[in-house]
Protein backbone atom coordinates (compact mmCIF):
# COMPACT_ATOMS: atom_id res chain seq x y z
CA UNK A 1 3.27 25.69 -11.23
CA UNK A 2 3.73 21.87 -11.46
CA UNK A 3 1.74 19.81 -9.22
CA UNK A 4 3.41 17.40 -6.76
CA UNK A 5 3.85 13.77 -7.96
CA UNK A 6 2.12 11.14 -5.58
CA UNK A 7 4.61 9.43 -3.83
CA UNK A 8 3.41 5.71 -3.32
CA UNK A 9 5.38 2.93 -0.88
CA UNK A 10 5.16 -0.41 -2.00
CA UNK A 11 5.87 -3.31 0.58
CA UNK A 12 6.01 -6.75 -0.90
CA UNK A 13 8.50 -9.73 0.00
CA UNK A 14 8.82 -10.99 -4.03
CA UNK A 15 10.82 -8.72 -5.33
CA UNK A 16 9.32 -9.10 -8.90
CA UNK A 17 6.51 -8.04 -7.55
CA UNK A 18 7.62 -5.20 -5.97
CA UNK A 19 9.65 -4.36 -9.70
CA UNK A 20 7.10 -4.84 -11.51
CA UNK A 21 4.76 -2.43 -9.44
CA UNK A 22 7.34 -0.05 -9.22
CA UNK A 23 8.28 -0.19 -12.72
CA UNK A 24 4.15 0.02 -13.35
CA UNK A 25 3.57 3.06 -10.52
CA UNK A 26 6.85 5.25 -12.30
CA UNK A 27 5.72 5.03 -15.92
CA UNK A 28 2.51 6.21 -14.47
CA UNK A 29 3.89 9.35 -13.51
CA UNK A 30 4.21 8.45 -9.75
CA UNK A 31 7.19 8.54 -7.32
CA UNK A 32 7.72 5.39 -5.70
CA UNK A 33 9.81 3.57 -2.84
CA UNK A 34 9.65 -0.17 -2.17
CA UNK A 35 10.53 -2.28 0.53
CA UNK A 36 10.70 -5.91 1.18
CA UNK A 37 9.28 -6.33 4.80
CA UNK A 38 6.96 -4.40 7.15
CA UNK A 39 9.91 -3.25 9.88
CA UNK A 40 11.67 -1.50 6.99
CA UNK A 41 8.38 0.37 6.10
CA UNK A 42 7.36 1.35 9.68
CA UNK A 43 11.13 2.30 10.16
CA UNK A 44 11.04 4.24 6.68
CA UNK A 45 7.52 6.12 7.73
CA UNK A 46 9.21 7.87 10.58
CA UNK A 47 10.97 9.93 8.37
CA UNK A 48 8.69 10.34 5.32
CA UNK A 49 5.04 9.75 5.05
CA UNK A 50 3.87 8.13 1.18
CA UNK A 51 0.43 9.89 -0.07
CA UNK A 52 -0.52 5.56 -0.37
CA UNK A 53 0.54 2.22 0.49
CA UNK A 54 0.34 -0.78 -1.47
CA UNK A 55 0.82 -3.91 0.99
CA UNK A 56 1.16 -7.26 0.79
CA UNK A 57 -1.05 -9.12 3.09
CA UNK A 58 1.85 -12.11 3.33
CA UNK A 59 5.59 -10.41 4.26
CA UNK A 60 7.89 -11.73 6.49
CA UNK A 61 8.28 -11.00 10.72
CA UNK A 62 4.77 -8.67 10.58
CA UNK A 63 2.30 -9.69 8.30
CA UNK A 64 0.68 -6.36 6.56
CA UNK A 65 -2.38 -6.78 8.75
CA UNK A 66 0.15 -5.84 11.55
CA UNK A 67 1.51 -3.37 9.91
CA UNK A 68 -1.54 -1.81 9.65
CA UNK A 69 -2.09 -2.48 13.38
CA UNK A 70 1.07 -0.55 14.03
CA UNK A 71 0.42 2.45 12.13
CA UNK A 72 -3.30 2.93 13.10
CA UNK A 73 -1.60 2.70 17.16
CA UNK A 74 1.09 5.11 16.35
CA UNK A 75 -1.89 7.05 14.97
CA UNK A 76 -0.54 7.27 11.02
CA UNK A 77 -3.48 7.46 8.52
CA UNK A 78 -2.76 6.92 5.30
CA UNK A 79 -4.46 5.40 2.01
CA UNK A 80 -3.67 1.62 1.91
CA UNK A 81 -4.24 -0.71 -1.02
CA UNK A 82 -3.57 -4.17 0.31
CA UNK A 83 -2.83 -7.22 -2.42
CA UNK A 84 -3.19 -10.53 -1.57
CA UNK A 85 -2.66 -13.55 -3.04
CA UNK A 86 -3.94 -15.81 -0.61
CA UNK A 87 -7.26 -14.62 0.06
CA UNK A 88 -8.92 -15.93 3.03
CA UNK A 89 -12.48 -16.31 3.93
CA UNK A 90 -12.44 -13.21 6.31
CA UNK A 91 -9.49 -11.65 5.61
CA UNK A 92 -10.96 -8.99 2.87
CA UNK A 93 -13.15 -7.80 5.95
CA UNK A 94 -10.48 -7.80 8.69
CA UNK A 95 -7.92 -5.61 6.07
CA UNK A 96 -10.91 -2.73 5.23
CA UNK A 97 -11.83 -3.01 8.99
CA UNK A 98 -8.41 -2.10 9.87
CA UNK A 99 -8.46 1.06 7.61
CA UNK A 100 -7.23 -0.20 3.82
CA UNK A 101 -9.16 1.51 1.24
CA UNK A 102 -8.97 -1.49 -1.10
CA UNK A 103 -9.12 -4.57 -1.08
CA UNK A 104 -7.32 -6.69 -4.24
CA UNK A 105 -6.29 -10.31 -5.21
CA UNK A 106 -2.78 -10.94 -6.90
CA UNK A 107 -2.22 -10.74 -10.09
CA UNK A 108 -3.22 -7.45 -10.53
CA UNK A 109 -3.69 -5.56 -13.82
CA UNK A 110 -2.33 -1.64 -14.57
CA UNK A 111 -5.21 -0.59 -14.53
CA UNK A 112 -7.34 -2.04 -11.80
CA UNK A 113 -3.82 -0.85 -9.58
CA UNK A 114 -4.08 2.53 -10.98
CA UNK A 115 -7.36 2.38 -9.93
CA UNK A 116 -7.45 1.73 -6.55
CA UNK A 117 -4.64 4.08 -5.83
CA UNK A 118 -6.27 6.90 -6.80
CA UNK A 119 -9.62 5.94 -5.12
CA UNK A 120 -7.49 5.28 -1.65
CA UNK A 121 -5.66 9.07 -2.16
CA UNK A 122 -8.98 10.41 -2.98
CA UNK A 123 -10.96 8.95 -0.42
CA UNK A 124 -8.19 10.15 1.98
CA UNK A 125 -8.45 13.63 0.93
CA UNK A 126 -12.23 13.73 1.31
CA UNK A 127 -11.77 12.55 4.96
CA UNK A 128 -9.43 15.12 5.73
């Protein structure tokens, strides 16, 4: 029996960005869905729930600390990576605070990405 692919949502306003780490998260062996802005996730979520979310801490209408906000009061857990960059002097500890599993600065390498999605899905699944 094959085992399940992860299925990862990506949420980034560049959209090379969000190319590139879908192009990156596919090869990997990963389903993936991206979106450009926060609404379009939440609305997306609804329907399907990703096994991780890579977010942008800088998107357009909600910022991904609100979209984090949202989830967490519609009670939605899931593993978040968030990517920044434009790191600010708290805003590492206000993301993990708010329930992202890791923390990482823009650019980000394959692997370091790779990384810190599987940490986030397997910290999830040690909470559970």
């Amino acid at each position: 029996m094959q085992t399940p692919r992860l299925f990862i949502a990506v949420v980034d306003d560049e959209l090379s960005v969000r190319k590139a780490l879908s192009r990156l998260l596919r090869v990997s062996g990963l389903d993936v869905e991206t979106f450009a802005n926060g609404l379009d996730f939440l609305e997306f979520v609804r329907a399907r729930r990703p096994d991780c979310l890579v977010l942008d801490v800088n998107l357009p209408g909600l910022s991904g600390l609100e979209v984090q906000n949202r989830l967490a009061e519609a009670g939605i857990r899931m593993p978040t990576v968030v990517i920044t960059g434009h790191d600010g002097p708290d805003l590492r500890d206000r993301v993990l605070t708010a329930g992202a599993a890791v923390y990482l600065l823009k650019p980000v390498d394959k692997k370091t990405l790779l990384n810190a999605v599987n940490l986030a899905v397997k910290e999830n699944l040690s909470d559970s």
